[in-house]
PDB file of N, CA and C in Angstrom:
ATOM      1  N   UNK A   1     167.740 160.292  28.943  1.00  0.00           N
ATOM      2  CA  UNK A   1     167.033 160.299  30.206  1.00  0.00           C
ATOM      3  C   UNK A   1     165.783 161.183  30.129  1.00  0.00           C
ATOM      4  N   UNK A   2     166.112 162.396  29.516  1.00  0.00           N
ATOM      5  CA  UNK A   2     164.752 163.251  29.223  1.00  0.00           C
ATOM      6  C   UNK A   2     163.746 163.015  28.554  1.00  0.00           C
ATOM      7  N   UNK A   3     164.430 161.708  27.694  1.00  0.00           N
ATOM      8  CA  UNK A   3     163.545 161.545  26.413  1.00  0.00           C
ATOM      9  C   UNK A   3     161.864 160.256  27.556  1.00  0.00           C
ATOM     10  N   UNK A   4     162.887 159.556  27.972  1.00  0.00           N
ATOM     11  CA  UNK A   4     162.584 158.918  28.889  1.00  0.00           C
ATOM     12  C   UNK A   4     161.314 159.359  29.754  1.00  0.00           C
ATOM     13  N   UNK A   5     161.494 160.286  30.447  1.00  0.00           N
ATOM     14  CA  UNK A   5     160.306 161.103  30.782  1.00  0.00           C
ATOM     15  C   UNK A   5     159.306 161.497  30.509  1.00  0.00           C
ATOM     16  N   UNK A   6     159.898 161.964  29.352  1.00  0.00           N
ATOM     17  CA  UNK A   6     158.536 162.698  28.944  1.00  0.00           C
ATOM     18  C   UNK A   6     157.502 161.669  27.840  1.00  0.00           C
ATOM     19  N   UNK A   7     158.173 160.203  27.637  1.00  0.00           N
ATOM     20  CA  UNK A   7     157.293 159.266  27.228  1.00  0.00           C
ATOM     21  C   UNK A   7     156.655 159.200  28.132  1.00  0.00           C
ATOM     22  N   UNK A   8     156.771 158.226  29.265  1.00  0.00           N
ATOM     23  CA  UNK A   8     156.390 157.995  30.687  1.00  0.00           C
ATOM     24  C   UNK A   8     155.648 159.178  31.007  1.00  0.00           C
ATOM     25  N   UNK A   9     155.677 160.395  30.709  1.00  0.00           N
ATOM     26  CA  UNK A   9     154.327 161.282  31.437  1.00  0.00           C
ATOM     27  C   UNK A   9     153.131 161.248  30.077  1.00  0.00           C
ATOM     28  N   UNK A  10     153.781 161.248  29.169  1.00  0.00           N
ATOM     29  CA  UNK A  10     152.572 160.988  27.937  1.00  0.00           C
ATOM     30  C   UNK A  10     151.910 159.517  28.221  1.00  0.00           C
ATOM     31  N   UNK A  11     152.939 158.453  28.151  1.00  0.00           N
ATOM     32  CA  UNK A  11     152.061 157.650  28.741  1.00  0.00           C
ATOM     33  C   UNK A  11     150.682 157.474  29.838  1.00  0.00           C
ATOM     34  N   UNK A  12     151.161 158.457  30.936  1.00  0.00           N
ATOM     35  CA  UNK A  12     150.650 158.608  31.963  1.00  0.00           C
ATOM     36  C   UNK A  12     149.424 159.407  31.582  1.00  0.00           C
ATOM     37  N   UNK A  13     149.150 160.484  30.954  1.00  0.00           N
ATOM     38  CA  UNK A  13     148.273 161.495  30.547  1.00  0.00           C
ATOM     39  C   UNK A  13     147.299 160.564  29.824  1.00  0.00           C
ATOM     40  N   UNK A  14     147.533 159.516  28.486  1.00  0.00           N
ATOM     41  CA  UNK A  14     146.939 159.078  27.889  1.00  0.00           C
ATOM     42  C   UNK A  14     146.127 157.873  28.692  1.00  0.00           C
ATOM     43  N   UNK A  15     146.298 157.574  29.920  1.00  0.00           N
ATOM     44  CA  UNK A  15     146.074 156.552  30.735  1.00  0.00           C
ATOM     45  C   UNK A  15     144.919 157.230  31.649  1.00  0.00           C
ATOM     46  N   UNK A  16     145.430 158.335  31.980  1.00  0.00           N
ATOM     47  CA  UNK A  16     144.126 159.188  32.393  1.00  0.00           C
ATOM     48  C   UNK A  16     142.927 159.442  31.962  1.00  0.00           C
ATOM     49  N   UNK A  17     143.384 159.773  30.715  1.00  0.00           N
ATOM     50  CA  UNK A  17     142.206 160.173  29.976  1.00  0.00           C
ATOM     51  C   UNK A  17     141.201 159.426  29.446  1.00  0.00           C
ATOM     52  N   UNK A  18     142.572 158.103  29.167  1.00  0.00           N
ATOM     53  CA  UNK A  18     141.076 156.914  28.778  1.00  0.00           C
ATOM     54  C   UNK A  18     140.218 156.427  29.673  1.00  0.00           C
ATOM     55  N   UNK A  19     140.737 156.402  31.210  1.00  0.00           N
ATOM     56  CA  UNK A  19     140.115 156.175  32.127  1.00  0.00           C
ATOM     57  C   UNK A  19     138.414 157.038  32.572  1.00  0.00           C
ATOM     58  N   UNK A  20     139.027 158.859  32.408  1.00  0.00           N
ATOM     59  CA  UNK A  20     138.199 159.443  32.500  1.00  0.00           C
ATOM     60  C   UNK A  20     137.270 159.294  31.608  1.00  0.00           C
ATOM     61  N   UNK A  21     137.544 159.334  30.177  1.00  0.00           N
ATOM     62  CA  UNK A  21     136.702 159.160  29.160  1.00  0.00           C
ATOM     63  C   UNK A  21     135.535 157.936  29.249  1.00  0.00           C
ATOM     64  N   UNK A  22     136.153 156.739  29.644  1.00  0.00           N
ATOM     65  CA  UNK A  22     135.100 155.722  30.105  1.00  0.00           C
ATOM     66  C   UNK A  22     134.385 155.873  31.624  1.00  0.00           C
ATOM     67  N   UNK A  23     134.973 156.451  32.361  1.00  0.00           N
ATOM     68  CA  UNK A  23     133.657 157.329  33.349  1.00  0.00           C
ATOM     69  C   UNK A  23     132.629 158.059  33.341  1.00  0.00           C
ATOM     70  N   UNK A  24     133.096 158.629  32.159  1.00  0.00           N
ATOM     71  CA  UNK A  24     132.220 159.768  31.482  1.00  0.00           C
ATOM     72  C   UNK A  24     131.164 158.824  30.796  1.00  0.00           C
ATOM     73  N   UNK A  25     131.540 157.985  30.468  1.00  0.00           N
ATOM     74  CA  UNK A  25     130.725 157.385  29.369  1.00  0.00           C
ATOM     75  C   UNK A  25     129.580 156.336  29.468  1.00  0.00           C
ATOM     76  N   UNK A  26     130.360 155.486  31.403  1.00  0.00           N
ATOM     77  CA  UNK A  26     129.702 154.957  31.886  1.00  0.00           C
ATOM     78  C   UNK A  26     128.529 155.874  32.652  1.00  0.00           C
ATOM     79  N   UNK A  27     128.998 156.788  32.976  1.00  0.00           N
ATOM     80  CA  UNK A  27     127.981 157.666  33.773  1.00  0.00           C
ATOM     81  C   UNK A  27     126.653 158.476  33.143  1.00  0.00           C
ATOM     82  N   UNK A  28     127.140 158.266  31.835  1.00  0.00           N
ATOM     83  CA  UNK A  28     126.110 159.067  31.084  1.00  0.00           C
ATOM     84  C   UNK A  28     124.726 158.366  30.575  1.00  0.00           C
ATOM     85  N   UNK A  29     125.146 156.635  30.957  1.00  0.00           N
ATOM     86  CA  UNK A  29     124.474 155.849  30.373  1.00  0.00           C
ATOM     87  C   UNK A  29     124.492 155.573  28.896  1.00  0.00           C
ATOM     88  N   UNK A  30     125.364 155.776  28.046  1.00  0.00           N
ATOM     89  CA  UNK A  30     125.666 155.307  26.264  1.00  0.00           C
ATOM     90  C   UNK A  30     125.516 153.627  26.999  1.00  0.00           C
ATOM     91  N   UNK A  31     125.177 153.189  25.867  1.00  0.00           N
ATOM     92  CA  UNK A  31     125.218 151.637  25.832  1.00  0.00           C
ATOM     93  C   UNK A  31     124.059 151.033  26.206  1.00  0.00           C
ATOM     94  N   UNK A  32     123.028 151.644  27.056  1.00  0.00           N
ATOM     95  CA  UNK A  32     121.898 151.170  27.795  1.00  0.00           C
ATOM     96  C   UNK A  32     120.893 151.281  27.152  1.00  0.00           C
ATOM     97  N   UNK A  33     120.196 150.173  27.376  1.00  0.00           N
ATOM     98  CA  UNK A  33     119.290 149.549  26.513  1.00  0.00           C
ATOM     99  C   UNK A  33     117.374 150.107  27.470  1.00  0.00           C
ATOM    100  N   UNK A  34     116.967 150.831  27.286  1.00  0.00           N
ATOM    101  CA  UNK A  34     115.684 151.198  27.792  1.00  0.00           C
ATOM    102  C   UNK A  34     114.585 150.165  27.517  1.00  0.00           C
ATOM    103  N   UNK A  35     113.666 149.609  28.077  1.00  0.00           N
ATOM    104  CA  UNK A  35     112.589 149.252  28.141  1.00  0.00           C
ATOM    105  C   UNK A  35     111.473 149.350  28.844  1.00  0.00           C
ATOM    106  N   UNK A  36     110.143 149.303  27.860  1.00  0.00           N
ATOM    107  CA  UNK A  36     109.150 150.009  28.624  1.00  0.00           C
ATOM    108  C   UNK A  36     107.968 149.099  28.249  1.00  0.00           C
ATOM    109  N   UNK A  37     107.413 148.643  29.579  1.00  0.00           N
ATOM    110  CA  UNK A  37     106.073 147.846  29.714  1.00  0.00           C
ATOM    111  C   UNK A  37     104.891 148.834  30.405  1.00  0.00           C
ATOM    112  N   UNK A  38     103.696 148.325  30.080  1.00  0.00           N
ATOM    113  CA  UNK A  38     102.645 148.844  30.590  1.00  0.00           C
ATOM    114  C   UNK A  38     102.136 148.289  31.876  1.00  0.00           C
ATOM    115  N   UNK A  39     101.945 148.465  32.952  1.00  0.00           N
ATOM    116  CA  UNK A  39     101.488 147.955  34.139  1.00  0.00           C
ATOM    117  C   UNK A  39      99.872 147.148  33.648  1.00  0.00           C
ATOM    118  N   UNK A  40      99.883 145.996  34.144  1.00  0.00           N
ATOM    119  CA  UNK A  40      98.596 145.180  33.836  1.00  0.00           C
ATOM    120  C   UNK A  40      98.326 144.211  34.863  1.00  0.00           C
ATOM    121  N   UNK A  41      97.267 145.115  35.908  1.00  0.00           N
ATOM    122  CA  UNK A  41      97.161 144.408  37.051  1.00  0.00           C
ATOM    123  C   UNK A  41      96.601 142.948  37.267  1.00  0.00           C
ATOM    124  N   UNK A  42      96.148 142.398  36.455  1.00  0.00           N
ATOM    125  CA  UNK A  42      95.738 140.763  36.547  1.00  0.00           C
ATOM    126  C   UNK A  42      97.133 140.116  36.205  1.00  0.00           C
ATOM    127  N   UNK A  43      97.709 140.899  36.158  1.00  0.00           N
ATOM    128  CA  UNK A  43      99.426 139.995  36.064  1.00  0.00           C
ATOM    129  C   UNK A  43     100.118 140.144  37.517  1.00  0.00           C
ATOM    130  N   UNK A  44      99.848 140.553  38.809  1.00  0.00           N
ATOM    131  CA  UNK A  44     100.392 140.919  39.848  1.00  0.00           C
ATOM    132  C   UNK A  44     100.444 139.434  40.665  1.00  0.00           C
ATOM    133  N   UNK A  45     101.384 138.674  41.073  1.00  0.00           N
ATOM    134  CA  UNK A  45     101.702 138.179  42.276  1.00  0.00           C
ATOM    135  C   UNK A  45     102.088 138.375  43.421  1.00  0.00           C
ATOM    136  N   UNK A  46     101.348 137.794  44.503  1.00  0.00           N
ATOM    137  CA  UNK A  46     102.361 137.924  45.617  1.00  0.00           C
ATOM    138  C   UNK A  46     103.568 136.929  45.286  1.00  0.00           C
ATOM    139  N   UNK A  47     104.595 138.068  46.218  1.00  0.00           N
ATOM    140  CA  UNK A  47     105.794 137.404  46.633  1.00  0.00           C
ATOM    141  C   UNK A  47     106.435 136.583  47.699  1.00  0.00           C
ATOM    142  N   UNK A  48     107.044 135.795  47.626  1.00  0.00           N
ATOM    143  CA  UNK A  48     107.888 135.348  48.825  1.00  0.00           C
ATOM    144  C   UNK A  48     108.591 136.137  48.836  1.00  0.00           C
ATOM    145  N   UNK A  49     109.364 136.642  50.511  1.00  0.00           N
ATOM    146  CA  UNK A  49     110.390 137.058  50.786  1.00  0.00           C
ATOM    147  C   UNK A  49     112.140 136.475  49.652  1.00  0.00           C
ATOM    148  N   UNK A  50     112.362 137.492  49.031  1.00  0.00           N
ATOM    149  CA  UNK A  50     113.901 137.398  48.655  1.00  0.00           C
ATOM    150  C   UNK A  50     113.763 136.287  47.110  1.00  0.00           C
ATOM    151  N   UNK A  51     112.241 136.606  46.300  1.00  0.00           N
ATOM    152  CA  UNK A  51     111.462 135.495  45.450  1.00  0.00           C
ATOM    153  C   UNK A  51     112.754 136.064  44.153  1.00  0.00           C
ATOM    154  N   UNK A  52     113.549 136.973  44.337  1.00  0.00           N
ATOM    155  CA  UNK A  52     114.330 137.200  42.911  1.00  0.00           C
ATOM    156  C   UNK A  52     113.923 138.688  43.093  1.00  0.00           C
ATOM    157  N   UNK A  53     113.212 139.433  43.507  1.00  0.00           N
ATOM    158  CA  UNK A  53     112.886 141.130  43.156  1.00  0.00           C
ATOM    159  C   UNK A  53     113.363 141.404  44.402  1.00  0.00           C
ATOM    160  N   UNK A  54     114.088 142.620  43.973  1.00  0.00           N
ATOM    161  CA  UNK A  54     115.276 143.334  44.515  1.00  0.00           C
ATOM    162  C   UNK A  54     114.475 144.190  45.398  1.00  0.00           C
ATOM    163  N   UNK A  55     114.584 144.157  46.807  1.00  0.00           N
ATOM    164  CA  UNK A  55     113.848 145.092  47.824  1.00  0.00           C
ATOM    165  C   UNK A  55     114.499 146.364  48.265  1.00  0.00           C
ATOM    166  N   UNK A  56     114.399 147.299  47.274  1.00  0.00           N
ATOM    167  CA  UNK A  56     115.271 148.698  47.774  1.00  0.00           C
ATOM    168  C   UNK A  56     115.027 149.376  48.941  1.00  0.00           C
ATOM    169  N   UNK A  57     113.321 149.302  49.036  1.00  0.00           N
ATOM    170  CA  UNK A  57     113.095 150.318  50.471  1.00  0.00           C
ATOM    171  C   UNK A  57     112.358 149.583  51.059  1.00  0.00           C
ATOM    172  N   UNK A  58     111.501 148.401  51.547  1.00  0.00           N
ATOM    173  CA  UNK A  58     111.695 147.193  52.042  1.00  0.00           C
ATOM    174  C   UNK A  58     109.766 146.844  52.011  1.00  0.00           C
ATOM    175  N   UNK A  59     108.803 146.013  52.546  1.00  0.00           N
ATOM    176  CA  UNK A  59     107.760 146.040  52.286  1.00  0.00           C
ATOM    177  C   UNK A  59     107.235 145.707  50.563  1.00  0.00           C
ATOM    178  N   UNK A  60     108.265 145.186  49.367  1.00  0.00           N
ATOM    179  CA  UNK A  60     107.975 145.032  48.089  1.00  0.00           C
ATOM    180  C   UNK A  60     107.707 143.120  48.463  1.00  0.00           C
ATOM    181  N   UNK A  61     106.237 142.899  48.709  1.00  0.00           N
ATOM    182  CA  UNK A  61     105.297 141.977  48.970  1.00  0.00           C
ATOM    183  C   UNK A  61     104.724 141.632  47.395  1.00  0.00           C
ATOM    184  N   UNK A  62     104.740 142.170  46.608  1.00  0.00           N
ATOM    185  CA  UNK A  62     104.410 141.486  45.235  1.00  0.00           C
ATOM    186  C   UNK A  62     105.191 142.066  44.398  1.00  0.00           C
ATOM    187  N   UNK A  63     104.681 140.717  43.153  1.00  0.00           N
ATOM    188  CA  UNK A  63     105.541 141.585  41.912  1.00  0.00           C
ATOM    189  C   UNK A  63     104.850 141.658  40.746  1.00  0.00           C
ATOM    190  N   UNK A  64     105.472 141.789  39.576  1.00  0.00           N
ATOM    191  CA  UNK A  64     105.124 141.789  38.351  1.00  0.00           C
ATOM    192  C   UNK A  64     106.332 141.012  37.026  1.00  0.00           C
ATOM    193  N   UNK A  65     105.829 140.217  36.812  1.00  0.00           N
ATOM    194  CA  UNK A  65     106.506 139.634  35.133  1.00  0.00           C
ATOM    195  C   UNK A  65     105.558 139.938  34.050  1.00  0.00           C
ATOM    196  N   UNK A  66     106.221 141.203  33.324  1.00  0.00           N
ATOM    197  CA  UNK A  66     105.338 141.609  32.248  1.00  0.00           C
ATOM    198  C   UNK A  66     106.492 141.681  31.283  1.00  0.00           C
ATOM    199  N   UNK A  67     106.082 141.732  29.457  1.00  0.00           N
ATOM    200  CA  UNK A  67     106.464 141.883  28.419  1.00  0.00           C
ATOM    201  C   UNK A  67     107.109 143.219  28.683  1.00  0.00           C
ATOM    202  N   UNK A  68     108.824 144.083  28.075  1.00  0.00           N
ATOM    203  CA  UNK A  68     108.323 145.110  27.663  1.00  0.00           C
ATOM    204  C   UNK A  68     109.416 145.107  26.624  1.00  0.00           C
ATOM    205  N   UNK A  69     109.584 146.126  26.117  1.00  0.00           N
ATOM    206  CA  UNK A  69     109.903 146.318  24.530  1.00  0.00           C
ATOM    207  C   UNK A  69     110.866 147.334  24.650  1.00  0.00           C
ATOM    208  N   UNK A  70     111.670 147.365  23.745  1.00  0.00           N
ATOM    209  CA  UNK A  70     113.173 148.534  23.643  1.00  0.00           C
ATOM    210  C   UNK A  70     112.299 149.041  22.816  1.00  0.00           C
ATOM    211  N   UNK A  71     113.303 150.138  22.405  1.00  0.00           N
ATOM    212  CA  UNK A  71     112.302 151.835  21.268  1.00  0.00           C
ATOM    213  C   UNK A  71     112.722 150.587  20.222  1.00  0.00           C
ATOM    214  N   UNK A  72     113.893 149.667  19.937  1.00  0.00           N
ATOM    215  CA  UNK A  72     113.807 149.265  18.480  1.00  0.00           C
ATOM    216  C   UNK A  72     112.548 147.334  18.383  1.00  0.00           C
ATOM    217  N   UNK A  73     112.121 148.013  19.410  1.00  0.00           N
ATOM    218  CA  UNK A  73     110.997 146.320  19.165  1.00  0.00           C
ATOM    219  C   UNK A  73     111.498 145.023  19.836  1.00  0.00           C
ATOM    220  N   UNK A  74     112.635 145.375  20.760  1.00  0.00           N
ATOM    221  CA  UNK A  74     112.841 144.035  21.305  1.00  0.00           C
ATOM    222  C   UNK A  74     112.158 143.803  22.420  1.00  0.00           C
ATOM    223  N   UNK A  75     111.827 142.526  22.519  1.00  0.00           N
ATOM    224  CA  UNK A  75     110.590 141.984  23.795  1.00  0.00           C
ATOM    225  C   UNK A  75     111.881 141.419  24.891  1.00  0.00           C
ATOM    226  N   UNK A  76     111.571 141.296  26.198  1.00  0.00           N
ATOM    227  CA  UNK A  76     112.400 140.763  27.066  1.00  0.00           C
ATOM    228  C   UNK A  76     110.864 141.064  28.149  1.00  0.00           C
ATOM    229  N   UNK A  77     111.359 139.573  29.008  1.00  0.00           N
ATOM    230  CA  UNK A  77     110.475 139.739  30.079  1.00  0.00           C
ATOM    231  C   UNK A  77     110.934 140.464  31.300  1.00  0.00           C
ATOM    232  N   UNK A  78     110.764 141.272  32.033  1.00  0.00           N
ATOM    233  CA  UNK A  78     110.977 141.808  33.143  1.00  0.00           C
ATOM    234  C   UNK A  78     109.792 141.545  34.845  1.00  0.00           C
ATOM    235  N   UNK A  79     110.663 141.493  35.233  1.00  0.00           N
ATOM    236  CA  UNK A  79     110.195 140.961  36.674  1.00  0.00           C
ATOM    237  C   UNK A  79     110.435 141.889  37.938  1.00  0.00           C
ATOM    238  N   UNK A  80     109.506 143.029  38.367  1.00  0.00           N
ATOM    239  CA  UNK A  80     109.808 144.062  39.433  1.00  0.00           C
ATOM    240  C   UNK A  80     108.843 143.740  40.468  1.00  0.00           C
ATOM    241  N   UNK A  81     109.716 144.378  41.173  1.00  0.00           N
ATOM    242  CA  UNK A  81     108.470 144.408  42.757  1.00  0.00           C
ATOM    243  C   UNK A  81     107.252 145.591  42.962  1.00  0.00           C
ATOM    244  N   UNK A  82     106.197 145.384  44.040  1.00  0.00           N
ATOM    245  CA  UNK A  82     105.440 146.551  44.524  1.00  0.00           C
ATOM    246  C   UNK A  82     105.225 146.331  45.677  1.00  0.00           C
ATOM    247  N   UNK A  83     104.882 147.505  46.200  1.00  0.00           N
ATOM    248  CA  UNK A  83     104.392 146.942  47.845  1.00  0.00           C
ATOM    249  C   UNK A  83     102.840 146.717  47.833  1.00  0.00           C
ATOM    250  N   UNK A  84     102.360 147.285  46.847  1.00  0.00           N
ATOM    251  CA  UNK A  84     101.144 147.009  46.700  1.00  0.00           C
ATOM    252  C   UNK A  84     100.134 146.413  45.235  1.00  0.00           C
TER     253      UNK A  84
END
């Protein structure tokens, strides 16, 4: 019966920890991929309301689809808003 237990709380401990450990890990940002474009204003559109760019603080009336690049050279297009 004792033996019993004290699997079941090791179990329990090791269940914690992996949990915490991937909180930690998500929170720290490991895994995330950075990219960085240069702003190039003859690339600016207006937007339609709700055109795909995410309106955090509200008034983002245009956007931008520009090139940008990870530190190891990968290209991906990105598409953000501006209000101006």
């Amino acid at each position: 019966m004792k033996k019993n237990v004290f699997v079941g709380i090791g179990i329990a401990v090791a269940v914690v920890a992996a949990l915490l450990s991937l909180g930690a890990w998500l929170y720290s940002g490991s895994g995330s991929i950075y990219y960085y474009t240069q702003i190039d204003n003859s690339r600016i559109a207006e937007g339609k309301p709700r055109d795909g760019v995410i309106d955090m603080q509200g008034g983002m009336s245009y956007s931008y689809t520009l090139p940008a690049y990870s530190e190891k050279g990968i290209e991906k297009e990105i598409t953000f808003g501006a209000s101006r």
